[in-house]
PDB file of N, CA and C in Angstrom:
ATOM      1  N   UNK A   1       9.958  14.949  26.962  1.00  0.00           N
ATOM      2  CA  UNK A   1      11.015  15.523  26.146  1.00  0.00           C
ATOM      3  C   UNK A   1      10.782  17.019  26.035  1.00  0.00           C
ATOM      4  N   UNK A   2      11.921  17.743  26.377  1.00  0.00           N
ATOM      5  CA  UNK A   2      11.878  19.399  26.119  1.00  0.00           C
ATOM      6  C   UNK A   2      12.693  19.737  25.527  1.00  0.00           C
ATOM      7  N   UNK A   3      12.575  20.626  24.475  1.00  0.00           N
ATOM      8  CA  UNK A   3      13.229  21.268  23.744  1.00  0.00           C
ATOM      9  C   UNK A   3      13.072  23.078  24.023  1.00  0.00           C
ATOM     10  N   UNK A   4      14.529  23.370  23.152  1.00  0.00           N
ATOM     11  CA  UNK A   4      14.546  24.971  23.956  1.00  0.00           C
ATOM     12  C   UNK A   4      13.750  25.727  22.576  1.00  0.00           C
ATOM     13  N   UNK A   5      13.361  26.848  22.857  1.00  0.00           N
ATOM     14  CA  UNK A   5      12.811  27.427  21.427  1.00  0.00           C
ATOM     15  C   UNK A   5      13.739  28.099  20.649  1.00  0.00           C
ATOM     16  N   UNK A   6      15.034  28.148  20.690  1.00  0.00           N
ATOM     17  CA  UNK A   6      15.676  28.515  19.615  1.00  0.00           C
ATOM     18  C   UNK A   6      15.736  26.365  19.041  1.00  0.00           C
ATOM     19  N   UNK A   7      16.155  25.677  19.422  1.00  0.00           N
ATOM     20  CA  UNK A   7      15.659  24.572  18.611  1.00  0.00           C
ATOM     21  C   UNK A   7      14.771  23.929  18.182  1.00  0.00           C
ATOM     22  N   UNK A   8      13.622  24.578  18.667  1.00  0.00           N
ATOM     23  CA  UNK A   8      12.541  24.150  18.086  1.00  0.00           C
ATOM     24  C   UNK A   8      12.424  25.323  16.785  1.00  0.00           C
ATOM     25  N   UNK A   9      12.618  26.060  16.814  1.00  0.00           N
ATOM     26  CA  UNK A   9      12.444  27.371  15.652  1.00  0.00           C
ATOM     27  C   UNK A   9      13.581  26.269  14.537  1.00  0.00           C
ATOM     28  N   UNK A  10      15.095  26.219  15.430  1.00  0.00           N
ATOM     29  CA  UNK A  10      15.626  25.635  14.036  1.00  0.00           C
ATOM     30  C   UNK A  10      14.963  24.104  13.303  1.00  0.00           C
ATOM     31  N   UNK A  11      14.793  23.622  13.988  1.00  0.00           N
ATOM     32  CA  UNK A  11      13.866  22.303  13.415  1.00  0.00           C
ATOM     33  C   UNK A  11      12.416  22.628  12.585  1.00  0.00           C
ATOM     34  N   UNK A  12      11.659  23.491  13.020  1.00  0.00           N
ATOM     35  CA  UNK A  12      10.954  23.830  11.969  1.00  0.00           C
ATOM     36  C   UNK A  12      11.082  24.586  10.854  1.00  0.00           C
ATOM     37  N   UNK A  13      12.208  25.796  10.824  1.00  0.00           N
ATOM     38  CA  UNK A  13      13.092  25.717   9.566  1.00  0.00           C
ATOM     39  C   UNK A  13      13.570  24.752   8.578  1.00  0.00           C
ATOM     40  N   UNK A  14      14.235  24.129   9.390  1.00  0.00           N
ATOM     41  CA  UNK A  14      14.918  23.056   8.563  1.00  0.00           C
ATOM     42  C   UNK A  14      13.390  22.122   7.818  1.00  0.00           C
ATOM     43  N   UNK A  15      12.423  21.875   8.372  1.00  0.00           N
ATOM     44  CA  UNK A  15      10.985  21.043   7.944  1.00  0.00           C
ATOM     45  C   UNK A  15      10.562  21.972   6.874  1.00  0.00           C
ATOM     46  N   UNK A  16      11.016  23.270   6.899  1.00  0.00           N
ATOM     47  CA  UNK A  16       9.873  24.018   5.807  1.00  0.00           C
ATOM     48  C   UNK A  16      10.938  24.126   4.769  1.00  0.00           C
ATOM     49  N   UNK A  17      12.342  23.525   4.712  1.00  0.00           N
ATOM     50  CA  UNK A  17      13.060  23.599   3.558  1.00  0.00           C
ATOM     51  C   UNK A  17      13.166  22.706   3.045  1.00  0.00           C
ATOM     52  N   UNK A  18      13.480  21.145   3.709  1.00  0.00           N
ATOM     53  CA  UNK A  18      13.715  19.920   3.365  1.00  0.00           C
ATOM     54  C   UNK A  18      12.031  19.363   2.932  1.00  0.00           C
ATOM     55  N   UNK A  19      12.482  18.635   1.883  1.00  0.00           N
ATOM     56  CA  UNK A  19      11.276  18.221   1.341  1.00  0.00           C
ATOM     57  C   UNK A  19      10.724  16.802   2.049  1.00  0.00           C
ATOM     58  N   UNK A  20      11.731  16.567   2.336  1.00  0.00           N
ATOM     59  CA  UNK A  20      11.846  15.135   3.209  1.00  0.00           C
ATOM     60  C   UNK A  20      11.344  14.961   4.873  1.00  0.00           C
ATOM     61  N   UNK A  21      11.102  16.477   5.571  1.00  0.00           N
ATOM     62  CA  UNK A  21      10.536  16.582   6.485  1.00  0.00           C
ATOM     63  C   UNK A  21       9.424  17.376   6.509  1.00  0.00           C
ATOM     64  N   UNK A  22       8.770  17.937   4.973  1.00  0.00           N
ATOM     65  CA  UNK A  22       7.662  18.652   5.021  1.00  0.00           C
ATOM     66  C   UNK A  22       6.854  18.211   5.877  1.00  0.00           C
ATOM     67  N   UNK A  23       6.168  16.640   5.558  1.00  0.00           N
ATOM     68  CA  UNK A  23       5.379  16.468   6.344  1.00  0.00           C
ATOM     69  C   UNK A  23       4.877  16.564   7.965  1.00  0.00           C
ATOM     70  N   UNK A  24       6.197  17.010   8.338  1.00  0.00           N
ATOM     71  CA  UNK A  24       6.111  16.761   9.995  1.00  0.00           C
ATOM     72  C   UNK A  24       5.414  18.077  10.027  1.00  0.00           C
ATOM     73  N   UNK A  25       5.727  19.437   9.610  1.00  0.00           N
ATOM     74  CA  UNK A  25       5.300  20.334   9.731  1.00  0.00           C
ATOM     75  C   UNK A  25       3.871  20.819   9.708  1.00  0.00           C
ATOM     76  N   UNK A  26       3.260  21.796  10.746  1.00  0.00           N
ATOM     77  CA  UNK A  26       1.804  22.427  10.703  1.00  0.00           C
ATOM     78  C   UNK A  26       2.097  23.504  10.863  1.00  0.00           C
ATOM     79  N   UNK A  27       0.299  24.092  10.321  1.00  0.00           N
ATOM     80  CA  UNK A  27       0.174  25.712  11.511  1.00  0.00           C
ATOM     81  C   UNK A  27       0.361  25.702  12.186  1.00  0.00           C
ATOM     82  N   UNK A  28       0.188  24.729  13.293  1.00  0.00           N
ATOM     83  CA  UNK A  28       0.553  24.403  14.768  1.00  0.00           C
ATOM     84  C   UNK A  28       2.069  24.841  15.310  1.00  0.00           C
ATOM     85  N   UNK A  29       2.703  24.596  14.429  1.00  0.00           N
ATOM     86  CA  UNK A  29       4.119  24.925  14.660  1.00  0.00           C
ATOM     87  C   UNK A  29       4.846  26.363  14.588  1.00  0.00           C
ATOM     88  N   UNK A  30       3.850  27.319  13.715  1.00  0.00           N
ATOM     89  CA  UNK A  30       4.290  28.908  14.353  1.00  0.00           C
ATOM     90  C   UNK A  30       3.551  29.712  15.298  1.00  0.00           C
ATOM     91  N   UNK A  31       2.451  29.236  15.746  1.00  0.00           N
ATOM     92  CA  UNK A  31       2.029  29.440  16.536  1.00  0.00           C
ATOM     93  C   UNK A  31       2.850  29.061  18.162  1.00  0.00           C
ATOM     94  N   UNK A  32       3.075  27.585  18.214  1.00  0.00           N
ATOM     95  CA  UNK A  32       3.569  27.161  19.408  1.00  0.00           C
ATOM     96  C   UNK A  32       5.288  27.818  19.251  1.00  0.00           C
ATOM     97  N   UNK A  33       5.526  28.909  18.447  1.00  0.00           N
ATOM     98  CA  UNK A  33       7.007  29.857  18.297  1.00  0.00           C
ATOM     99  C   UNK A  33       6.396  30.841  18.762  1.00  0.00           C
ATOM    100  N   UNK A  34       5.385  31.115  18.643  1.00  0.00           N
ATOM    101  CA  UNK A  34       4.588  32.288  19.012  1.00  0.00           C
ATOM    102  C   UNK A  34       4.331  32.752  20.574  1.00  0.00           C
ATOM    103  N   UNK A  35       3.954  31.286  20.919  1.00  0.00           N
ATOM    104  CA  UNK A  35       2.948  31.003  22.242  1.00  0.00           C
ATOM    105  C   UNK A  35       3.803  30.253  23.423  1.00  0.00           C
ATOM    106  N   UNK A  36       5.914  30.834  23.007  1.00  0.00           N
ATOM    107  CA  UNK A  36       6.211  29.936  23.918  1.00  0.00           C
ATOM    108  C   UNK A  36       5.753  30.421  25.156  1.00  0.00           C
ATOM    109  N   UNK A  37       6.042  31.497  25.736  1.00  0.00           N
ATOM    110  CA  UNK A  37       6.300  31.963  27.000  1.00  0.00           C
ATOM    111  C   UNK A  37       5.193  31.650  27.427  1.00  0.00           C
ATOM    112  N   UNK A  38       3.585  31.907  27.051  1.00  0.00           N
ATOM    113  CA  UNK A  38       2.401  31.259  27.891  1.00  0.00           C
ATOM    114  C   UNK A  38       2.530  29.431  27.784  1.00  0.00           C
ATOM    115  N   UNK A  39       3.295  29.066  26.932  1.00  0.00           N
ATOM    116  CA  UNK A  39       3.190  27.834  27.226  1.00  0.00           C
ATOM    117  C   UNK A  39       4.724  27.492  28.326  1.00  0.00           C
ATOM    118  N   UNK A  40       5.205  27.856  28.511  1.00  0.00           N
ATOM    119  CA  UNK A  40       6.321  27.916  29.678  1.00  0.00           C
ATOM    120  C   UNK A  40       5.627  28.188  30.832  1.00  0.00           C
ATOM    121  N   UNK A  41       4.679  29.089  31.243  1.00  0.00           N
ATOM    122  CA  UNK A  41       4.494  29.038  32.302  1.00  0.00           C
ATOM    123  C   UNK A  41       3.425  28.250  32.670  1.00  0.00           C
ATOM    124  N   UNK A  42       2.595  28.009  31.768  1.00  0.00           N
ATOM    125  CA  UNK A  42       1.592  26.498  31.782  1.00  0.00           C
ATOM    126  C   UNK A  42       2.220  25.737  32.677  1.00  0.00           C
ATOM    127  N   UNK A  43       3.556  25.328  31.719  1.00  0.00           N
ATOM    128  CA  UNK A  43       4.465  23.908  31.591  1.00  0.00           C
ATOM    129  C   UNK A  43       4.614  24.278  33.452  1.00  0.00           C
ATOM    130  N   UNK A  44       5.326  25.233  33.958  1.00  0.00           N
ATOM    131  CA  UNK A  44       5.240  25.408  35.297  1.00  0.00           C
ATOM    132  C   UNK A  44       4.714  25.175  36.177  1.00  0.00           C
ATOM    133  N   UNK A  45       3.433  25.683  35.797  1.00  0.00           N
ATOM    134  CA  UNK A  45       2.222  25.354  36.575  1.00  0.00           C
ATOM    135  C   UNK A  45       1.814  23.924  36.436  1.00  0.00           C
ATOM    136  N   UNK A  46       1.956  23.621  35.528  1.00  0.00           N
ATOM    137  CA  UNK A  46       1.812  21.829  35.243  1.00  0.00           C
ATOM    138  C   UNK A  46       2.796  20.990  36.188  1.00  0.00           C
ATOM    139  N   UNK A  47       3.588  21.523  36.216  1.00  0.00           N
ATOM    140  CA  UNK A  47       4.654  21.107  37.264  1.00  0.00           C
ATOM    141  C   UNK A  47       4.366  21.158  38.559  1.00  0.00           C
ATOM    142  N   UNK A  48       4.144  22.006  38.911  1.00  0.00           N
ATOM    143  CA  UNK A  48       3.917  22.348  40.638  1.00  0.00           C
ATOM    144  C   UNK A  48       2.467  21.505  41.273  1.00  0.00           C
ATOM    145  N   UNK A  49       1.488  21.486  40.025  1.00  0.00           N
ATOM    146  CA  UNK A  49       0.328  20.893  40.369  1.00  0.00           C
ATOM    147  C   UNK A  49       0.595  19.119  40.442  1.00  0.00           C
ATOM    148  N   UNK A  50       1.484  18.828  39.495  1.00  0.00           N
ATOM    149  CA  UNK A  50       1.031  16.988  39.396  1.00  0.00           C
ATOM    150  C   UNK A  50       2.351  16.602  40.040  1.00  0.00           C
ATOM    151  N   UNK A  51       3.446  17.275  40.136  1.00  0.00           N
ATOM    152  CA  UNK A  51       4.833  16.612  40.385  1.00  0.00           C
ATOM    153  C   UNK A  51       4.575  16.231  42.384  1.00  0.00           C
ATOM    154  N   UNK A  52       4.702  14.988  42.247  1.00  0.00           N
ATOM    155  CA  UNK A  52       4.454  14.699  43.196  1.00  0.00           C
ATOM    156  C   UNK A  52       5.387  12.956  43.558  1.00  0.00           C
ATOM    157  N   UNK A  53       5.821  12.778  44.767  1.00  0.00           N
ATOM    158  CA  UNK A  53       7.158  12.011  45.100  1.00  0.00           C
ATOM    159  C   UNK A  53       6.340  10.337  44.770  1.00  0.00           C
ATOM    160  N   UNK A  54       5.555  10.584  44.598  1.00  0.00           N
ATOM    161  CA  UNK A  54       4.619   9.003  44.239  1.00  0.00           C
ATOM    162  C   UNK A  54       4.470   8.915  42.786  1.00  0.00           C
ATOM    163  N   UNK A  55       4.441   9.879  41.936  1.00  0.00           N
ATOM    164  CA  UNK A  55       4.570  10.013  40.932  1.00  0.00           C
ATOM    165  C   UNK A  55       4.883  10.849  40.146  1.00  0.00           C
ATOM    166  N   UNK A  56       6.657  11.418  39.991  1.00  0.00           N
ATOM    167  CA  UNK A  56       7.353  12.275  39.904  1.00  0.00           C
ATOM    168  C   UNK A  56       7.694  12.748  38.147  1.00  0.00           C
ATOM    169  N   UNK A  57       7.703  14.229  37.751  1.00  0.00           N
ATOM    170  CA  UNK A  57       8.070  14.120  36.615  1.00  0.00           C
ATOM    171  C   UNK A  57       9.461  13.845  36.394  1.00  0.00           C
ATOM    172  N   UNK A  58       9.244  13.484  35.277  1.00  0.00           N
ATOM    173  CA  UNK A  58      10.958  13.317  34.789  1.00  0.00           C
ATOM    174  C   UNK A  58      11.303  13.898  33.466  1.00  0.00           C
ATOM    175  N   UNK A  59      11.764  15.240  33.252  1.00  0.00           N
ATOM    176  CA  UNK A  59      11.971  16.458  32.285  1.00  0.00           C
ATOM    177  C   UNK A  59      13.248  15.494  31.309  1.00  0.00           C
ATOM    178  N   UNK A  60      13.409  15.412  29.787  1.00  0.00           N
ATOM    179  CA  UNK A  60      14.301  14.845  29.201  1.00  0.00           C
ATOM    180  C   UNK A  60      14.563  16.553  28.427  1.00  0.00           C
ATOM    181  N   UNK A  61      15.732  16.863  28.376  1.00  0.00           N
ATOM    182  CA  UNK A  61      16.226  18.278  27.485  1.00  0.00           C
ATOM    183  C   UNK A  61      16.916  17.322  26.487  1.00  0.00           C
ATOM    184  N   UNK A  62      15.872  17.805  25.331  1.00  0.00           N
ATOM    185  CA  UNK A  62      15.881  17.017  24.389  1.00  0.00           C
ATOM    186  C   UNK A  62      16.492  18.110  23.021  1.00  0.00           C
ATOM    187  N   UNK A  63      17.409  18.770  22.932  1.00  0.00           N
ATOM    188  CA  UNK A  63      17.983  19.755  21.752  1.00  0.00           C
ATOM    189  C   UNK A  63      18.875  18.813  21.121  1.00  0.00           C
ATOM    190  N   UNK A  64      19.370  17.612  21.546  1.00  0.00           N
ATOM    191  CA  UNK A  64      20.034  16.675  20.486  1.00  0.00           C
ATOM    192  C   UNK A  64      19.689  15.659  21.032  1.00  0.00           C
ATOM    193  N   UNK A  65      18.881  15.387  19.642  1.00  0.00           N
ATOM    194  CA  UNK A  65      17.834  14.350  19.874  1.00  0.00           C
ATOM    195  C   UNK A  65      18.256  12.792  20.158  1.00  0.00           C
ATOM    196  N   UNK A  66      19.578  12.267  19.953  1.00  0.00           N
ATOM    197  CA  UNK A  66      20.605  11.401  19.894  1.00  0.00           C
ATOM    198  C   UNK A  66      20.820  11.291  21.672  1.00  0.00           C
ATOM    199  N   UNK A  67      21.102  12.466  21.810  1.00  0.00           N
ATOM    200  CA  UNK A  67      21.438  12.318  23.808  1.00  0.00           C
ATOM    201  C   UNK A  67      20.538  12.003  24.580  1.00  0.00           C
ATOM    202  N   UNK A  68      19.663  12.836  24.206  1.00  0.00           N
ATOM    203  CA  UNK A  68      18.315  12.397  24.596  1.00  0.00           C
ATOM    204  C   UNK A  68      17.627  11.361  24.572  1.00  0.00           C
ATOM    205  N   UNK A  69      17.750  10.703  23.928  1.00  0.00           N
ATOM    206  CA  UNK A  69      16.968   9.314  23.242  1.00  0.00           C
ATOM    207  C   UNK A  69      18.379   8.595  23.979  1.00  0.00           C
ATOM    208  N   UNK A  70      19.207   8.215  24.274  1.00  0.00           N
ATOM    209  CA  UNK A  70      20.271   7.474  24.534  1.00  0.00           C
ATOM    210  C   UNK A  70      20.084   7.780  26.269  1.00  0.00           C
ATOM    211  N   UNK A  71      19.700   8.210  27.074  1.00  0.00           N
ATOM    212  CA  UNK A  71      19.976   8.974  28.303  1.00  0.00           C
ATOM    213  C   UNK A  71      18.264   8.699  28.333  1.00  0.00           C
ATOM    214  N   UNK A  72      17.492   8.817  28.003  1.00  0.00           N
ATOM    215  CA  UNK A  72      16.071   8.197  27.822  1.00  0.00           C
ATOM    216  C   UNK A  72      15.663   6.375  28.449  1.00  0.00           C
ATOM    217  N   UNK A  73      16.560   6.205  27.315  1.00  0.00           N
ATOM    218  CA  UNK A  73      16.403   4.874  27.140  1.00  0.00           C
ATOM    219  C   UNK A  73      17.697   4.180  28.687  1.00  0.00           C
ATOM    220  N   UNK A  74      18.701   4.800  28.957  1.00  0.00           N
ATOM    221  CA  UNK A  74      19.343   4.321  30.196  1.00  0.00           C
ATOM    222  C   UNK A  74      18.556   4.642  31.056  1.00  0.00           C
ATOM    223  N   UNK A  75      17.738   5.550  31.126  1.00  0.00           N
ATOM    224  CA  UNK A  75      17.368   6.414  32.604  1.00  0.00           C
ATOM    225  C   UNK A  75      15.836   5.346  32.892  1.00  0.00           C
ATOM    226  N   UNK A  76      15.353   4.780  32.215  1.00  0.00           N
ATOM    227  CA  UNK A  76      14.241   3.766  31.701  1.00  0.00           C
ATOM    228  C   UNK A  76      14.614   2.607  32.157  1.00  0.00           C
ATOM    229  N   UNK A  77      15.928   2.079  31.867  1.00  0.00           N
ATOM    230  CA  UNK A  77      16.735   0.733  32.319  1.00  0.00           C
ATOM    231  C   UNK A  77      17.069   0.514  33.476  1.00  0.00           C
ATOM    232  N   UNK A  78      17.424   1.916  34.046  1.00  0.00           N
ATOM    233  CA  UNK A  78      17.845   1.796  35.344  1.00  0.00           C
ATOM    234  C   UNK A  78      16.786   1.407  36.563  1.00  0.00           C
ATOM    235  N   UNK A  79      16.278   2.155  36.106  1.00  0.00           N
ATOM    236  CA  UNK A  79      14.096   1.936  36.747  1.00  0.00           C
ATOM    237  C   UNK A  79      13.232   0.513  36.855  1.00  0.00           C
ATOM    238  N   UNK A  80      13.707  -0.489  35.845  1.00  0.00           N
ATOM    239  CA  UNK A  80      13.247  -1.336  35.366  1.00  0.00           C
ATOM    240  C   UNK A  80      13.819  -2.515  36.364  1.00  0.00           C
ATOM    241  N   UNK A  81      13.468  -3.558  36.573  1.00  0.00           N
ATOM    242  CA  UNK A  81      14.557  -5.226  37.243  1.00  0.00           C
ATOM    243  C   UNK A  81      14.155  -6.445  35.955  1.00  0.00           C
ATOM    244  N   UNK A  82      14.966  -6.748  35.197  1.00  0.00           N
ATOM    245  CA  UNK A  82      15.262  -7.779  34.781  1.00  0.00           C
ATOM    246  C   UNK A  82      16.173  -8.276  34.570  1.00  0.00           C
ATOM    247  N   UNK A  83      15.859  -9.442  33.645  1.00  0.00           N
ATOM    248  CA  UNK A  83      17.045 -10.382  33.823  1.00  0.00           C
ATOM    249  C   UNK A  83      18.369 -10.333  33.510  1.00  0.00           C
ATOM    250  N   UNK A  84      19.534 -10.642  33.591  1.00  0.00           N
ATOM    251  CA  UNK A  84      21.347  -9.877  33.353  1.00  0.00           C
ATOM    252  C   UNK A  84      20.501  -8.484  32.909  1.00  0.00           C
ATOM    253  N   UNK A  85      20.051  -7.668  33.837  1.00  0.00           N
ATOM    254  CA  UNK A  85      20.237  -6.468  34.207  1.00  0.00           C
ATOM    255  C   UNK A  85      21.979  -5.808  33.895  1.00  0.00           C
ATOM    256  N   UNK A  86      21.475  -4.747  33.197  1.00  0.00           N
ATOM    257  CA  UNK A  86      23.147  -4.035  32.684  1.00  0.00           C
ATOM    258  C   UNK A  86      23.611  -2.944  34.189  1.00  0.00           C
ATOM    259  N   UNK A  87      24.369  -3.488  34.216  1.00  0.00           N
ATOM    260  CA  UNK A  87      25.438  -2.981  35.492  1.00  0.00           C
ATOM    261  C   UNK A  87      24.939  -1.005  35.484  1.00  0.00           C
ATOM    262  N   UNK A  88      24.874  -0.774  36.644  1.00  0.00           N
ATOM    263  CA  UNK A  88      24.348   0.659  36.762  1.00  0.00           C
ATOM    264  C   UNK A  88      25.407   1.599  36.644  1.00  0.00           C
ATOM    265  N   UNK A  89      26.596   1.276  36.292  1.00  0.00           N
ATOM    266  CA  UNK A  89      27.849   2.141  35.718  1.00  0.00           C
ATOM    267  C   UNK A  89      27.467   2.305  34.601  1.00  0.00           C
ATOM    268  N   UNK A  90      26.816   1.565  33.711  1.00  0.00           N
ATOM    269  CA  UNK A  90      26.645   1.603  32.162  1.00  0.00           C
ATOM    270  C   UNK A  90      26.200   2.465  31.958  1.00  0.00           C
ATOM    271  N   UNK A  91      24.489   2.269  33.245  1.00  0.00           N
ATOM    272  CA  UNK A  91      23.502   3.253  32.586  1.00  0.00           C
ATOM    273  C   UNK A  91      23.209   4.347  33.404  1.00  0.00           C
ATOM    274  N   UNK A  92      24.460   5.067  33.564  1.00  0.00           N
ATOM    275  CA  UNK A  92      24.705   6.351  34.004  1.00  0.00           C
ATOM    276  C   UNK A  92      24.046   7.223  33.129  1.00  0.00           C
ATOM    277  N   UNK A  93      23.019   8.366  33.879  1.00  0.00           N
ATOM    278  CA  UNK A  93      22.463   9.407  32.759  1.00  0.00           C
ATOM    279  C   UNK A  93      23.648  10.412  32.984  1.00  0.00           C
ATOM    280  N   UNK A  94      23.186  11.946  31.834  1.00  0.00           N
ATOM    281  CA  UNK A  94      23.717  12.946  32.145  1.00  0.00           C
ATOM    282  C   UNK A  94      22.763  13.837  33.071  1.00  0.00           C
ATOM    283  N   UNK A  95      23.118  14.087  34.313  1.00  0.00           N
ATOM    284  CA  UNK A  95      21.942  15.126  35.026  1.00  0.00           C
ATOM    285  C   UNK A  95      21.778  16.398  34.171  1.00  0.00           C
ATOM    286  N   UNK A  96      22.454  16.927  33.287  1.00  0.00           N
ATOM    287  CA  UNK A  96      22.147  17.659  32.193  1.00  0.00           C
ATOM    288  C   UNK A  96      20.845  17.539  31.501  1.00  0.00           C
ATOM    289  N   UNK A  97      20.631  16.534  31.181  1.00  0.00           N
ATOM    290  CA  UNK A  97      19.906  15.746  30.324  1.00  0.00           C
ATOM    291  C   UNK A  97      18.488  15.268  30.954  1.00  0.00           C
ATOM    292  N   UNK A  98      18.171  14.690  32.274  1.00  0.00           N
ATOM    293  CA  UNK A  98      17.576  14.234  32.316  1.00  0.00           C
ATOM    294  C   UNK A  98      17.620  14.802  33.968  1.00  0.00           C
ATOM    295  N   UNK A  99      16.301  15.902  34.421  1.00  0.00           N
ATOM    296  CA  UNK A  99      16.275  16.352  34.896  1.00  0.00           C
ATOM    297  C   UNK A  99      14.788  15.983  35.945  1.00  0.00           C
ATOM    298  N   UNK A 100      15.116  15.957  37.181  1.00  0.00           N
ATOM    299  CA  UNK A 100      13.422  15.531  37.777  1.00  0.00           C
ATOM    300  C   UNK A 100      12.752  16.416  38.009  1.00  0.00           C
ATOM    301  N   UNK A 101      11.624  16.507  38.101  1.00  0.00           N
ATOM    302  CA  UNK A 101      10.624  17.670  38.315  1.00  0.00           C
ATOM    303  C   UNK A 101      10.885  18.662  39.318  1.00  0.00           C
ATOM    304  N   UNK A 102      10.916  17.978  40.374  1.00  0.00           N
ATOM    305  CA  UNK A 102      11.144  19.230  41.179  1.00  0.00           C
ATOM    306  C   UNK A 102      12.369  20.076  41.165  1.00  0.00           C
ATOM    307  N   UNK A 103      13.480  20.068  40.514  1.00  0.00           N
ATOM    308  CA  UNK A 103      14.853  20.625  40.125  1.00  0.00           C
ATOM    309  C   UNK A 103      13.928  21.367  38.783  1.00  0.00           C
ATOM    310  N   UNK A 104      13.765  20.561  38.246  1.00  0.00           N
ATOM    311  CA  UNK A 104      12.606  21.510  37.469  1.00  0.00           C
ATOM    312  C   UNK A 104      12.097  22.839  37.810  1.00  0.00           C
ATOM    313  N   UNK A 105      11.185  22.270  38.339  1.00  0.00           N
ATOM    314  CA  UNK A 105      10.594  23.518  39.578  1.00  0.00           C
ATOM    315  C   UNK A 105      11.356  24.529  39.966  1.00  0.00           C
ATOM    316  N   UNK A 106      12.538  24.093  40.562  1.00  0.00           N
ATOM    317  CA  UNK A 106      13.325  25.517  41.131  1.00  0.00           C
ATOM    318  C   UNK A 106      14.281  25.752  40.070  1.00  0.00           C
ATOM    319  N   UNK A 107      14.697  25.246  39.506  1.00  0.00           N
ATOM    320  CA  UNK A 107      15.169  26.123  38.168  1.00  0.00           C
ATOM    321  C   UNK A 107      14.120  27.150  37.596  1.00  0.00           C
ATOM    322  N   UNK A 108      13.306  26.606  37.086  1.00  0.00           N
ATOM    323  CA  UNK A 108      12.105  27.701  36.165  1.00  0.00           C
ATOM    324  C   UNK A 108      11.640  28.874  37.392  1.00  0.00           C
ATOM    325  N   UNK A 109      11.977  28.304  38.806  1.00  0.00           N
ATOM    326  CA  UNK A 109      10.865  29.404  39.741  1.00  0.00           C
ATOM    327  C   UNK A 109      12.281  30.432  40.001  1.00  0.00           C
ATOM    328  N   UNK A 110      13.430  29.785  39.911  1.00  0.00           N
ATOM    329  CA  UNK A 110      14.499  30.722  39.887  1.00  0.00           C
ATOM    330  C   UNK A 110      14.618  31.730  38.208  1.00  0.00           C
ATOM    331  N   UNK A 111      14.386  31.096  37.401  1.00  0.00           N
ATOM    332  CA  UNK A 111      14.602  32.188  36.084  1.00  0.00           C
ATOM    333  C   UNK A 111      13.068  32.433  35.088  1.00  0.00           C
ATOM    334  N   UNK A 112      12.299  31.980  35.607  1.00  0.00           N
ATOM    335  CA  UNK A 112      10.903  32.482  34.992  1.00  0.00           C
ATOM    336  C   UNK A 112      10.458  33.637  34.561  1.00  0.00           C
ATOM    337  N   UNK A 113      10.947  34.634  35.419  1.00  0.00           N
ATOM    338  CA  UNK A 113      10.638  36.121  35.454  1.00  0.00           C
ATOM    339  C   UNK A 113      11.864  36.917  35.355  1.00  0.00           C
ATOM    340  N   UNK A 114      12.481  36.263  35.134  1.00  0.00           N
ATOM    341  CA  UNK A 114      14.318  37.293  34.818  1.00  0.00           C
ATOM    342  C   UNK A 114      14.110  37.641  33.065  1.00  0.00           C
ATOM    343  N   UNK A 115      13.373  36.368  32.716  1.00  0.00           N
ATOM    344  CA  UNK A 115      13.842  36.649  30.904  1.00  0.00           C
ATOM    345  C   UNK A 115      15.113  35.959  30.634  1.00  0.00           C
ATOM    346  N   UNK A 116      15.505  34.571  31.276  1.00  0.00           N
ATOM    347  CA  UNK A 116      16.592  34.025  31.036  1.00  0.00           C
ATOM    348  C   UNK A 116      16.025  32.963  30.670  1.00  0.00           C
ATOM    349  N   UNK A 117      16.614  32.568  28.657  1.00  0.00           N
ATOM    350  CA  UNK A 117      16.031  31.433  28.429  1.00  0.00           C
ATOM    351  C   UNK A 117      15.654  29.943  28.549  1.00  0.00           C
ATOM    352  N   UNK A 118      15.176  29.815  29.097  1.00  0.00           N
ATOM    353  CA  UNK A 118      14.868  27.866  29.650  1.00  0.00           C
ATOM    354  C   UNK A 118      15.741  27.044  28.567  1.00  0.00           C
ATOM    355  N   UNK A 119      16.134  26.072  29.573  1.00  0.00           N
ATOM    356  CA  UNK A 119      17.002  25.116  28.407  1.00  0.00           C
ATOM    357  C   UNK A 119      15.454  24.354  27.980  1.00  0.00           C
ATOM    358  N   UNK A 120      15.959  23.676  26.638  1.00  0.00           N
ATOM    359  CA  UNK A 120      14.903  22.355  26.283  1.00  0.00           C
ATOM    360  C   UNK A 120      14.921  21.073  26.995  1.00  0.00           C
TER     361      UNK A 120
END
């Protein structure tokens, strides 16, 4: 699951106001507002090193957490063989949404160094 850092900034806003999501919140969390861009190009490099066709990543852009989790859970089903298996019209993802590593890859190796912000 990826999220972009203007939604991750608003989600930890929203945690340091609502009393009801204090708990999710850490130090950890202005720091990693802090530390996106070295952790973007980590995430890159993490990419190029393990993404591999035997065992491929699979990026979820996760900024609404509802699509994500819904497009998650089809993209999971589709992968899977059991029994009355749901018809593969159903469990159509959004390629928006649910992105494979190596598209990965050349997206970020195309805007990494422009300063154009990564989706989540």
């Amino acid at each position: 699951f990826s999220v972009s850092k203007e939604e991750q900034l608003r989600r930890f806003e929203s945690r340091e106001t609502d009393p009801l999501k204090q708990y999710k919140i850490s130090p950890v969390d202005r720091e990693a507002q802090e530390r996106w861009d070295d952790y973007t190009v980590r995430k890159f490099q993490m990419l190029n090193e393990t993404n591999r066709s035997i065992c491929p990543w699979t990026i979820i852009r996760s900024d609404v957490k509802k699509t994500a989790r819904l497009n998650c859970i089809k993209h999971l089903l589709s992968k899977v063989d059991y029994k009355d298996k749901i018809a593969d019209k159903e469990l159509e993802i959004d390629p928006k949404i649910i992105v494979s590593g190596i598209d990965e890859i050349k997206f970020m190796e195309a805007n990494l160094m422009t300063g154009v912000e990564l989706p989540g």
